[in-house]
C-alpha atoms as a PDB file:
ATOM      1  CA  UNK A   1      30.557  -2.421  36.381  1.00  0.00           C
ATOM      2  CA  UNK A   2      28.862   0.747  35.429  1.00  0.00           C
ATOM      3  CA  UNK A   3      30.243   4.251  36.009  1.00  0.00           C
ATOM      4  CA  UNK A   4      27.411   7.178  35.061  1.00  0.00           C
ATOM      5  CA  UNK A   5      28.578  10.544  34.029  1.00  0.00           C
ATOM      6  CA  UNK A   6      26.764  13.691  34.484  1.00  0.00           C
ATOM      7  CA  UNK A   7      27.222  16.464  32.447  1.00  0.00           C
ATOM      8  CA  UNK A   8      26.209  20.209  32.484  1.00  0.00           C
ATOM      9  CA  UNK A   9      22.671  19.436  30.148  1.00  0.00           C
ATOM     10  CA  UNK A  10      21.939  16.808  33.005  1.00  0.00           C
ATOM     11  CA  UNK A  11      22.587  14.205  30.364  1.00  0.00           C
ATOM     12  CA  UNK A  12      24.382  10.927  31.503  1.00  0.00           C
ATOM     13  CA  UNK A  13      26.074   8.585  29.404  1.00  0.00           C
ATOM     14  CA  UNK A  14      26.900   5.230  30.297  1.00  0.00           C
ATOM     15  CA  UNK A  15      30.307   3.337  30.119  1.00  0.00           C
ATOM     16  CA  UNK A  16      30.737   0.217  30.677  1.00  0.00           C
ATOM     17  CA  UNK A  17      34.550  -0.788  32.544  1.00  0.00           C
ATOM     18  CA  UNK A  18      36.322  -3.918  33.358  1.00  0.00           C
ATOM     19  CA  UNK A  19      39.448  -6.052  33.325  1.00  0.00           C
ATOM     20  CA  UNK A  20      40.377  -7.982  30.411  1.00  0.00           C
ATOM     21  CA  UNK A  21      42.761 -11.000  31.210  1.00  0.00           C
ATOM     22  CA  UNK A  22      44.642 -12.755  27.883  1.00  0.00           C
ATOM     23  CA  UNK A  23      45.741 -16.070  28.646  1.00  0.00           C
ATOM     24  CA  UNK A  24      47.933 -17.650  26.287  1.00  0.00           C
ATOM     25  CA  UNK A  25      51.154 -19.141  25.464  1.00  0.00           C
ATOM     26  CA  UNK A  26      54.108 -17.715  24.107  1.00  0.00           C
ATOM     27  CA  UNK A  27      53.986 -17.103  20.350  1.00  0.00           C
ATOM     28  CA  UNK A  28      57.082 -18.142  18.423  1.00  0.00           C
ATOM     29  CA  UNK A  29      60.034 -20.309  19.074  1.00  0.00           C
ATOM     30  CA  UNK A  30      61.614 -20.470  22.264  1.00  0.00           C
ATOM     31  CA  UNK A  31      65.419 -21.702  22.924  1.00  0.00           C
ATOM     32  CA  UNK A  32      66.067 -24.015  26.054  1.00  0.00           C
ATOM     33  CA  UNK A  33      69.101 -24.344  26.973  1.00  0.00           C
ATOM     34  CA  UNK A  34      70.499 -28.031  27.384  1.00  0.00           C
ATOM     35  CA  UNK A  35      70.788 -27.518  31.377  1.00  0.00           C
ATOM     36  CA  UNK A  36      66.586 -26.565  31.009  1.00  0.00           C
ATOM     37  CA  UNK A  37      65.893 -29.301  28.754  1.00  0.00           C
ATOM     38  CA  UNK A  38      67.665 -31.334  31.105  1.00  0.00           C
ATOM     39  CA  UNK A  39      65.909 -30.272  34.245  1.00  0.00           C
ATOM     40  CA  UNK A  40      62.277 -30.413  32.504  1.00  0.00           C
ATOM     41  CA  UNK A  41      63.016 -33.923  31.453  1.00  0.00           C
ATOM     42  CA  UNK A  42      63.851 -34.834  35.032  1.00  0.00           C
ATOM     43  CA  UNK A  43      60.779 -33.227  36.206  1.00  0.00           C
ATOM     44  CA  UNK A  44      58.393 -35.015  33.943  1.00  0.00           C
ATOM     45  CA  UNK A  45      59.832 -38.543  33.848  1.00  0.00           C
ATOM     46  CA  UNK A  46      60.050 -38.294  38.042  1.00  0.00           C
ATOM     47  CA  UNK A  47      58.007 -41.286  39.404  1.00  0.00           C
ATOM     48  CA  UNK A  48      54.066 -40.413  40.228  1.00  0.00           C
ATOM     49  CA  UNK A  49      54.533 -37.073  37.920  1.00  0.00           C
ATOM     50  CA  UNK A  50      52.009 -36.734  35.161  1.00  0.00           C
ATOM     51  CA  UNK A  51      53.990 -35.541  31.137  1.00  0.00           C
ATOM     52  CA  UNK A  52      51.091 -33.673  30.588  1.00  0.00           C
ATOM     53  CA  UNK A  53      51.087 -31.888  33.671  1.00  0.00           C
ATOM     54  CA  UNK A  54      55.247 -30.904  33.150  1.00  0.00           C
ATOM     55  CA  UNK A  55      54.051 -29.634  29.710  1.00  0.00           C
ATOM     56  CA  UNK A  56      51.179 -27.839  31.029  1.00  0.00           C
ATOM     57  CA  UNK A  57      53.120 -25.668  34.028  1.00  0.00           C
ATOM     58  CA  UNK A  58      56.704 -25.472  31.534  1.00  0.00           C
ATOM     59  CA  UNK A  59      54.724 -24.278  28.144  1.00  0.00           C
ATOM     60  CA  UNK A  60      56.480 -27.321  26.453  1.00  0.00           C
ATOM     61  CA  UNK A  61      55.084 -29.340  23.571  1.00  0.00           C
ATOM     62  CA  UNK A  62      54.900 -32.846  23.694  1.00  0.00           C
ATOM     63  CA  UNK A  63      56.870 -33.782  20.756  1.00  0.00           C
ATOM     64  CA  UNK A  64      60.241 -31.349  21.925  1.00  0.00           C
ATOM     65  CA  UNK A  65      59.921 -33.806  25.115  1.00  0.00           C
ATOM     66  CA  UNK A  66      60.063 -36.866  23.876  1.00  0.00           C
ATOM     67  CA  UNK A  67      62.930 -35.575  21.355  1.00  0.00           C
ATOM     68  CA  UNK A  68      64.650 -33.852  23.805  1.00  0.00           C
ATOM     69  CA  UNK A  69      64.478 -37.741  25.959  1.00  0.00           C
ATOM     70  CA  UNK A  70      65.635 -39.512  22.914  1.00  0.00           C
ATOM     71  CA  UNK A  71      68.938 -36.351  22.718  1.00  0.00           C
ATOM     72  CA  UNK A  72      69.435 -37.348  26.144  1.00  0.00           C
ATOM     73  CA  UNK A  73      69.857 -40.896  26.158  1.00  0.00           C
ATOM     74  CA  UNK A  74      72.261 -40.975  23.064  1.00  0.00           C
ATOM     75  CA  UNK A  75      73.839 -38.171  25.199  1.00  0.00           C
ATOM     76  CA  UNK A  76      73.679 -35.072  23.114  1.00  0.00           C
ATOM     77  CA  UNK A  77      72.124 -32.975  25.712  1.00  0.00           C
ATOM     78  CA  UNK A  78      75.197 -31.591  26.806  1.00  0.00           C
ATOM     79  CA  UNK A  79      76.700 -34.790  27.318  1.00  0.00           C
ATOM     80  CA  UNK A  80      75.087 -35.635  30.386  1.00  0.00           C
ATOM     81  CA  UNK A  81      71.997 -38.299  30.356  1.00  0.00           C
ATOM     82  CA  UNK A  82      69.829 -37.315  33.377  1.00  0.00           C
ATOM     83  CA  UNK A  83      68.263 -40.164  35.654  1.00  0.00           C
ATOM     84  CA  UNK A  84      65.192 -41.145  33.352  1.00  0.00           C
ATOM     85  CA  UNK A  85      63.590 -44.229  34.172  1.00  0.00           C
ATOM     86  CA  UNK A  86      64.771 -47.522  32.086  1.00  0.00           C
ATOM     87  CA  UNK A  87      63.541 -50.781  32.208  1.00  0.00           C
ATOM     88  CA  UNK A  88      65.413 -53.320  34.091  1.00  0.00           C
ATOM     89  CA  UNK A  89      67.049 -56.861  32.260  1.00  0.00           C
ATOM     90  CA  UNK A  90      64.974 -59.644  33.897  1.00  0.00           C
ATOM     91  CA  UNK A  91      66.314 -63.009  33.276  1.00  0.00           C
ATOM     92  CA  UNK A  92      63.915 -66.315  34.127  1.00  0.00           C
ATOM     93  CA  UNK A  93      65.446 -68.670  35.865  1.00  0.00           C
ATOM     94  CA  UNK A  94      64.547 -72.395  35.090  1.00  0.00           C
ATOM     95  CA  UNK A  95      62.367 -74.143  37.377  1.00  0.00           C
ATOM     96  CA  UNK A  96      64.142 -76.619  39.432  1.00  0.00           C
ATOM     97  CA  UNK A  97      61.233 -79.862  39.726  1.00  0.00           C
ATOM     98  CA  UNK A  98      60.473 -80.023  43.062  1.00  0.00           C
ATOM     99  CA  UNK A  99      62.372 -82.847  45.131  1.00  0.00           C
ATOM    100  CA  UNK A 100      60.529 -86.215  45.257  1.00  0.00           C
ATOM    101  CA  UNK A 101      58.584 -86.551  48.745  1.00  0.00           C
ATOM    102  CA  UNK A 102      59.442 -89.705  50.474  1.00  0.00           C
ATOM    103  CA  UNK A 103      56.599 -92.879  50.220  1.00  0.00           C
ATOM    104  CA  UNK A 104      54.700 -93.450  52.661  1.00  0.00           C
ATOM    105  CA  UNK A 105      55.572 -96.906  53.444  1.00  0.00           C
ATOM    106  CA  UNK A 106      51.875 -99.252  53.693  1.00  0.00           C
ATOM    107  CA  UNK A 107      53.214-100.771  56.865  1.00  0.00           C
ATOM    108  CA  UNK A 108      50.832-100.292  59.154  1.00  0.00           C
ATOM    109  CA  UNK A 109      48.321-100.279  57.122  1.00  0.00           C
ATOM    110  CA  UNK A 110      44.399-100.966  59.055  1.00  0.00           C
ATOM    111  CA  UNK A 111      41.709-101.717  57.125  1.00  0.00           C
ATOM    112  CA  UNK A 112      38.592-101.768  58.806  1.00  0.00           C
ATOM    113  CA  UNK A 113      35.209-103.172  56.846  1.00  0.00           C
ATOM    114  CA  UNK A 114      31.400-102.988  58.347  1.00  0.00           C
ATOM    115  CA  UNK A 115      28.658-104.669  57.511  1.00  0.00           C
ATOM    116  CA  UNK A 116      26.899-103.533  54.300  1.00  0.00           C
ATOM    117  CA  UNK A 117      29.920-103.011  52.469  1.00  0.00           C
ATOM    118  CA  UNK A 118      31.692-100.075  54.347  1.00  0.00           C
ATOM    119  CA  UNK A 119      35.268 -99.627  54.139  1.00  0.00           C
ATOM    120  CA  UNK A 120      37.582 -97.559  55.588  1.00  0.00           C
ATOM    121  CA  UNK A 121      41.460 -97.955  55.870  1.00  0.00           C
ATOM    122  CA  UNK A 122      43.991 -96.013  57.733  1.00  0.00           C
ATOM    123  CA  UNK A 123      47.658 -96.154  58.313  1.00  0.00           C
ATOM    124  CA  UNK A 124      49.832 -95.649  61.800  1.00  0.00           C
ATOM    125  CA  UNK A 125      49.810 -92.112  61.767  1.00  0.00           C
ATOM    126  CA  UNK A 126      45.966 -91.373  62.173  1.00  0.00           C
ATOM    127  CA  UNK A 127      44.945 -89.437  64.671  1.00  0.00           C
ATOM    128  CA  UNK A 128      43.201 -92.091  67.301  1.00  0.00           C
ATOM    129  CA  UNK A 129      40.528 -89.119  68.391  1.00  0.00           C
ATOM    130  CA  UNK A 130      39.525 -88.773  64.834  1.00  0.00           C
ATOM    131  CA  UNK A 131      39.023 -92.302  64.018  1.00  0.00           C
ATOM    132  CA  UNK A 132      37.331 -93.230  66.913  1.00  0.00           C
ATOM    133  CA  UNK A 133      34.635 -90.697  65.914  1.00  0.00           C
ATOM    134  CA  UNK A 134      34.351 -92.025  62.715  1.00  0.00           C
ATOM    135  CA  UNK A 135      34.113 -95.280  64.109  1.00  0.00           C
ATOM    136  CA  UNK A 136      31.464 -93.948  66.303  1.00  0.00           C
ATOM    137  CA  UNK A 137      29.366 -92.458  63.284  1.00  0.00           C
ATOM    138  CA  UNK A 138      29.547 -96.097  61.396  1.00  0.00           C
ATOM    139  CA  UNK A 139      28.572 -98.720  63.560  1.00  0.00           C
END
């Protein structure tokens, strides 16, 4: 943006304006409280939340998290651990062998033999429909 500005000679000087934004983080050491620590570590451990993005939005280094979780669960955060996500004991249980079936007994047994050497044997519990296509097929 330019702003032009006359003067009595009929001279104009130029100026050039405009805004000027400083983004940056707070310089120094900052004191949380255990009750903040405490809340940011709830924040950033909470299932489908990103660290990064908790250190990001709270101005937070990495390392003073992962301290401040290590304070927590030995409980010197104020003496209260917050809900952070542990693993669970898993035990294996041994696997059982599976139960023996039951034989199939070889009563009933039919064997069946064609001319030119085919063979084919079934017991009682074929399905008649099926074998007499295959029958069919054979002869």
């Amino acid at each position: 943006m330019r702003e032009v500005f006359g003067s009595e000679t009929g001279h104009t000087s130029a100026r050039t304006t405009g805004r000027v934004e400083v983004i940056g983080r707070v310089s120094g050491q900052r004191s949380w409280s255990d009750a903040e620590k405490l809340e940011i570590l709830a924040e950033a451990f909470r299932p489908g939340v990103r660290v990064r993005d908790v250190i990001a939005r709270r101005e937070v280094s990495s390392s003073l998290i992962y301290t401040w979780r290590k304070q927590a669960r030995l409980g010197k955060l104020g003496g209260v651990a917050p809900a952070l996500p542990a693993f669970a004991e898993v035990r294996v249980a041994d696997v059982a062998a599976p139960a023996p079936q039951p034989a199939t007994s070889t009563s009933g047994l039919i064997c069946i033999e064609f001319p030119g050497g085919v063979r084919v044997s079934v017991d009682g519990s074929v399905d008649a429909g099926a074998l007499a296509r295959v029958l069919l097929v054979l002869r």
